[in-house]
Every structure is written in C-alpha cells, then in structure tokens.
C-alpha atoms as a PDB file:
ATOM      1  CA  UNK A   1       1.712  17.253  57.882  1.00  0.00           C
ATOM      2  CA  UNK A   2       2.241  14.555  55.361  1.00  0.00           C
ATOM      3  CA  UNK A   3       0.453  14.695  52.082  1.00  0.00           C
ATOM      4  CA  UNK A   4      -1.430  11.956  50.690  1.00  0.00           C
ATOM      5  CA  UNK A   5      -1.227  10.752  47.193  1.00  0.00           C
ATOM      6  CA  UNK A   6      -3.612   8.871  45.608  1.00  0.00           C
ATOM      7  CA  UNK A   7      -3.781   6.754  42.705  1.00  0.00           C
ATOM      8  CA  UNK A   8      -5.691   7.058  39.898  1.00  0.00           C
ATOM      9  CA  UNK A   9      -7.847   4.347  38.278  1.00  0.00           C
ATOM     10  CA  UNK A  10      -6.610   3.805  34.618  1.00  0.00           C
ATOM     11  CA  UNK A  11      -9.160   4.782  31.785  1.00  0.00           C
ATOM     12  CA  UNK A  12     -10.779   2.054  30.621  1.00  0.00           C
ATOM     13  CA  UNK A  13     -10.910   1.544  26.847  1.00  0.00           C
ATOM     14  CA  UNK A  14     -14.019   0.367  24.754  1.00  0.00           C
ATOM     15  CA  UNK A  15     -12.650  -3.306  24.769  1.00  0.00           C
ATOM     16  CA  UNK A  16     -12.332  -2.727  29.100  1.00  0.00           C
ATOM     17  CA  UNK A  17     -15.428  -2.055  29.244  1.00  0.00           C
ATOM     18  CA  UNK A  18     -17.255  -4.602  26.967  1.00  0.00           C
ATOM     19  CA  UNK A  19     -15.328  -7.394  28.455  1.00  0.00           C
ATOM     20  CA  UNK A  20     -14.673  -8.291  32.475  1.00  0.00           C
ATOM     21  CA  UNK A  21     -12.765 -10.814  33.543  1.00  0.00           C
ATOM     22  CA  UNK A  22     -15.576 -13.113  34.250  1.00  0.00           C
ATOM     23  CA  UNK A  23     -16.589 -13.165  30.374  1.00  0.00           C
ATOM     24  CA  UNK A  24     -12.896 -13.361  28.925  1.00  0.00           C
ATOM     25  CA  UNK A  25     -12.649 -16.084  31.755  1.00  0.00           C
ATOM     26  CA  UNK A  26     -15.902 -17.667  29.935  1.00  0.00           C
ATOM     27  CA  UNK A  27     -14.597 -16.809  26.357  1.00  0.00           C
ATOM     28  CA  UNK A  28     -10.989 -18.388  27.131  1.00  0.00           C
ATOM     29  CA  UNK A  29     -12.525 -21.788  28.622  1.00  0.00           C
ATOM     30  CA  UNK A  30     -14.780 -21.987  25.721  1.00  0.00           C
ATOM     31  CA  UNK A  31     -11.772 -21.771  23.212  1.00  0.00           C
ATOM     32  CA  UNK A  32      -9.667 -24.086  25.802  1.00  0.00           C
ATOM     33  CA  UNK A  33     -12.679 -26.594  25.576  1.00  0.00           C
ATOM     34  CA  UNK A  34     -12.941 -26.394  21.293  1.00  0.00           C
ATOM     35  CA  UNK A  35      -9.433 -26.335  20.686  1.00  0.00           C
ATOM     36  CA  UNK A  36      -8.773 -29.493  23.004  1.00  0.00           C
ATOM     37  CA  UNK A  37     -12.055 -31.009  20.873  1.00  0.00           C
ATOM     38  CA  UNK A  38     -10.634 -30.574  17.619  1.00  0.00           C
ATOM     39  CA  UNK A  39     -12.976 -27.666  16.248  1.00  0.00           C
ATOM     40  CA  UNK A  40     -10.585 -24.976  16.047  1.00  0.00           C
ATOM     41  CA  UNK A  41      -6.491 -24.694  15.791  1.00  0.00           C
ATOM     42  CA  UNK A  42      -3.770 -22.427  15.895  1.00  0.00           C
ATOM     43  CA  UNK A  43      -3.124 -20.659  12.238  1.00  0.00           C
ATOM     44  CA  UNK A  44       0.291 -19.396  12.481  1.00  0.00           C
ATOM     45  CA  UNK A  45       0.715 -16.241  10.329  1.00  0.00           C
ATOM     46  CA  UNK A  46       3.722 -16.478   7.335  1.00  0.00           C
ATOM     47  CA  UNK A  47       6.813 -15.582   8.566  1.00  0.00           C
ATOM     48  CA  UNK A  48       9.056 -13.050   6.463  1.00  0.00           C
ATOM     49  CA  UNK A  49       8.158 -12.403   2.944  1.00  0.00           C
ATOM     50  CA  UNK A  50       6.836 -14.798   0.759  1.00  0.00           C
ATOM     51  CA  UNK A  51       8.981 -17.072  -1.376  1.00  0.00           C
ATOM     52  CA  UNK A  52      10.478 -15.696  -5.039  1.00  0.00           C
ATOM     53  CA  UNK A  53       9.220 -19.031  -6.233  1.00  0.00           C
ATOM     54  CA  UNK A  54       6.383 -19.396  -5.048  1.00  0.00           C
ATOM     55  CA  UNK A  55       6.831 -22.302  -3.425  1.00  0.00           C
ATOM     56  CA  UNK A  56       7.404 -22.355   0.042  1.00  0.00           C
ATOM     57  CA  UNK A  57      11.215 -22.434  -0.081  1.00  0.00           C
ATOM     58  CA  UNK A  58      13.116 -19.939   1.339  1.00  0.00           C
ATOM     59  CA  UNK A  59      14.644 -17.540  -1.327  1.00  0.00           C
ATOM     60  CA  UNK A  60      18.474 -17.092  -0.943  1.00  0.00           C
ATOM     61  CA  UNK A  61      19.451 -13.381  -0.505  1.00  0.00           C
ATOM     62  CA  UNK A  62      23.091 -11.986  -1.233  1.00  0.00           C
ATOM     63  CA  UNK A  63      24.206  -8.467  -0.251  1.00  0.00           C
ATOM     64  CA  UNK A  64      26.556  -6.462  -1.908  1.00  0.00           C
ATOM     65  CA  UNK A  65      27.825  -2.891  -1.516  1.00  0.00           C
ATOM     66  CA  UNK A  66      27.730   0.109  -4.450  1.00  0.00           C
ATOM     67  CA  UNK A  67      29.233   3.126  -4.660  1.00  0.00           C
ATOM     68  CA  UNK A  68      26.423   6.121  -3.916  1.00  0.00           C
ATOM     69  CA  UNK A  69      26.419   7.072  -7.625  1.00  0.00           C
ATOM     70  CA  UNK A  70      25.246   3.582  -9.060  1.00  0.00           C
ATOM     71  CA  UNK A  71      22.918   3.750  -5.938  1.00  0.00           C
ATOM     72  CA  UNK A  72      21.498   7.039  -7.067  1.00  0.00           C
ATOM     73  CA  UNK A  73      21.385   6.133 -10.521  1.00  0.00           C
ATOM     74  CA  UNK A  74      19.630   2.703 -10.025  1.00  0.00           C
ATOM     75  CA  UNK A  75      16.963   3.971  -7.159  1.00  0.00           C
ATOM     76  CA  UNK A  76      16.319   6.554 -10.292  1.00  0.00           C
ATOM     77  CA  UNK A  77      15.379   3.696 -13.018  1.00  0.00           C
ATOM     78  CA  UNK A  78      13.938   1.220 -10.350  1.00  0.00           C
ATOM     79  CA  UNK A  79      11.436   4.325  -9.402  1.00  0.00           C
ATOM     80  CA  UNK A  80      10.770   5.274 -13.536  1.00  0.00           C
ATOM     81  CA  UNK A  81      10.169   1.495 -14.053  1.00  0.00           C
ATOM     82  CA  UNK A  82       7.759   0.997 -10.830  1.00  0.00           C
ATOM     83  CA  UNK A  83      10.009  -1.486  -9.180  1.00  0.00           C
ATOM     84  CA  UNK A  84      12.070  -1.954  -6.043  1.00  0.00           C
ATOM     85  CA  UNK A  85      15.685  -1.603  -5.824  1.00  0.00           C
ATOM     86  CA  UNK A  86      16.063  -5.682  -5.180  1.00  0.00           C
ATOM     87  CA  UNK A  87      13.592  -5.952  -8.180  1.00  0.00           C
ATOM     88  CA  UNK A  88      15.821  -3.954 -10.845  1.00  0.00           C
ATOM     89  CA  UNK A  89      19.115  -6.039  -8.767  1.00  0.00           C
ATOM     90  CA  UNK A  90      17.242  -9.037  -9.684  1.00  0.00           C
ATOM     91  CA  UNK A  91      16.266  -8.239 -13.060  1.00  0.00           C
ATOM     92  CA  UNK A  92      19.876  -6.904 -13.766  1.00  0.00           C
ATOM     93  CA  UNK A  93      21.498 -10.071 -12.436  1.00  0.00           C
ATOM     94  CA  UNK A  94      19.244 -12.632 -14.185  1.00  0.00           C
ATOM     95  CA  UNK A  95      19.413 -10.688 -17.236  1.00  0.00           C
ATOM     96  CA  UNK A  96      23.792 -10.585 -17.094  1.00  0.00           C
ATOM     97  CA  UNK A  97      23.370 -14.551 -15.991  1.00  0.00           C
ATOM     98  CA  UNK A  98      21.378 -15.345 -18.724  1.00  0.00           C
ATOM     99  CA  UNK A  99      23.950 -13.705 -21.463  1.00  0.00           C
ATOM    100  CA  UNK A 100      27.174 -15.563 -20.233  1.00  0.00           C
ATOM    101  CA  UNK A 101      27.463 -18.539 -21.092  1.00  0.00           C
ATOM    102  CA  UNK A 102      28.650 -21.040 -18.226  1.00  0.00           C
ATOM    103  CA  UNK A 103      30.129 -24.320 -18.452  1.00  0.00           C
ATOM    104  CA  UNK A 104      29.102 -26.402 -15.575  1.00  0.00           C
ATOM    105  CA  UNK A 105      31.733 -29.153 -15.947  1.00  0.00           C
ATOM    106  CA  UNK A 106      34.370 -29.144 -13.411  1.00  0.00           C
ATOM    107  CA  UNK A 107      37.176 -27.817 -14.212  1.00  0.00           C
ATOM    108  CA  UNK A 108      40.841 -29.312 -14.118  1.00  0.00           C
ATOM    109  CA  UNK A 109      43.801 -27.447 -12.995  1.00  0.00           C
ATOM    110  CA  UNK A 110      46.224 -28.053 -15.443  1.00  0.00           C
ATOM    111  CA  UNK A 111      49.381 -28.299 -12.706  1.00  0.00           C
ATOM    112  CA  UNK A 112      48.234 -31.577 -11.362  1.00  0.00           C
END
C-alpha cells in the first residue's frame, strides 16, 4: 500500500490576496502603456553613500591598517565626540595636512 502525499497550497499573504494575476496583469499594462507615453520613468535610487562634497563625484577612499591600541583608543574619542571612526580619520588627516606645509613644485634630483 503506497501512501499518498499531497501538497499543500502556500498561504497567501495580504498583498496575494488583494491582487490576482488578472489585476497586476491590468496594473503592469497600464504602467507599460504610461511609461512608453512619456508620463512616468524609471528613478534609479543613489548608489553607495553620498558624495563628501556634495557634489556628485565619487569621494576617493584609502585604507590603512592600526595597531588594536590606536584602534581602541580612537573608537573611544570618535564615540565621546559623536562621530564615526572615518569621521575622526578624516578630521585627523585634514587637520595634520593642513599643518605641513607642502611645496607643490616638482622636485629635481640633484644626481642628474
């Protein structure tokens, strides 16, 4: 004697039940027909976070490795000031950058 198995019928959700597939047909053609009219269009969402600019260039990121006390230490002062580890990196960088001066002429080697 063999035993049958039978299936069972997912649930349906909320959404399942509020739309068949003859009104998402209807609701898709009627989006088909304004989109190929003009009246609506595709707005593609922002991609990765927004630019440090705030323009829409990409920002340039550079990694660099720390020992786990200077990580400890600066997750401790980027948490009393409110900010983000790449924030206080940021602000520690810009604020070094800003105090050395840099001569942007080229420079010559001297041995030819």
């Amino acid at each position: 004697m063999s035993k049958k198995t039978t299936k069972k019928k997912p649930k349906l959700t909320e959404l399942d039940k509020k739309y068949d597939e003859k009104t998402v047909a209807a609701m898709l053609a009627e989006f088909d027909e304004a989109y190929d009219a003009g009246r609506v269009e595709w707005i593609y969402p922002q991609r990765g976070r927004p630019s440090l600019n705030g323009e829409s260039a990409e920002s340039p990121t550079i990694g660099f490795r720390l020992t786990p006390d200077l990580r400890e230490r600066a997750t401790a002062i980027a948490q009393q000031e409110g900010l983000s580890i790449s924030a206080l990196a940021r602000r520690a960088l810009e604020d070094y950058v800003n105090r050395v001066a840099v001569d942007p002429s080229p420079r010559i080697d001297p041995r030819g």
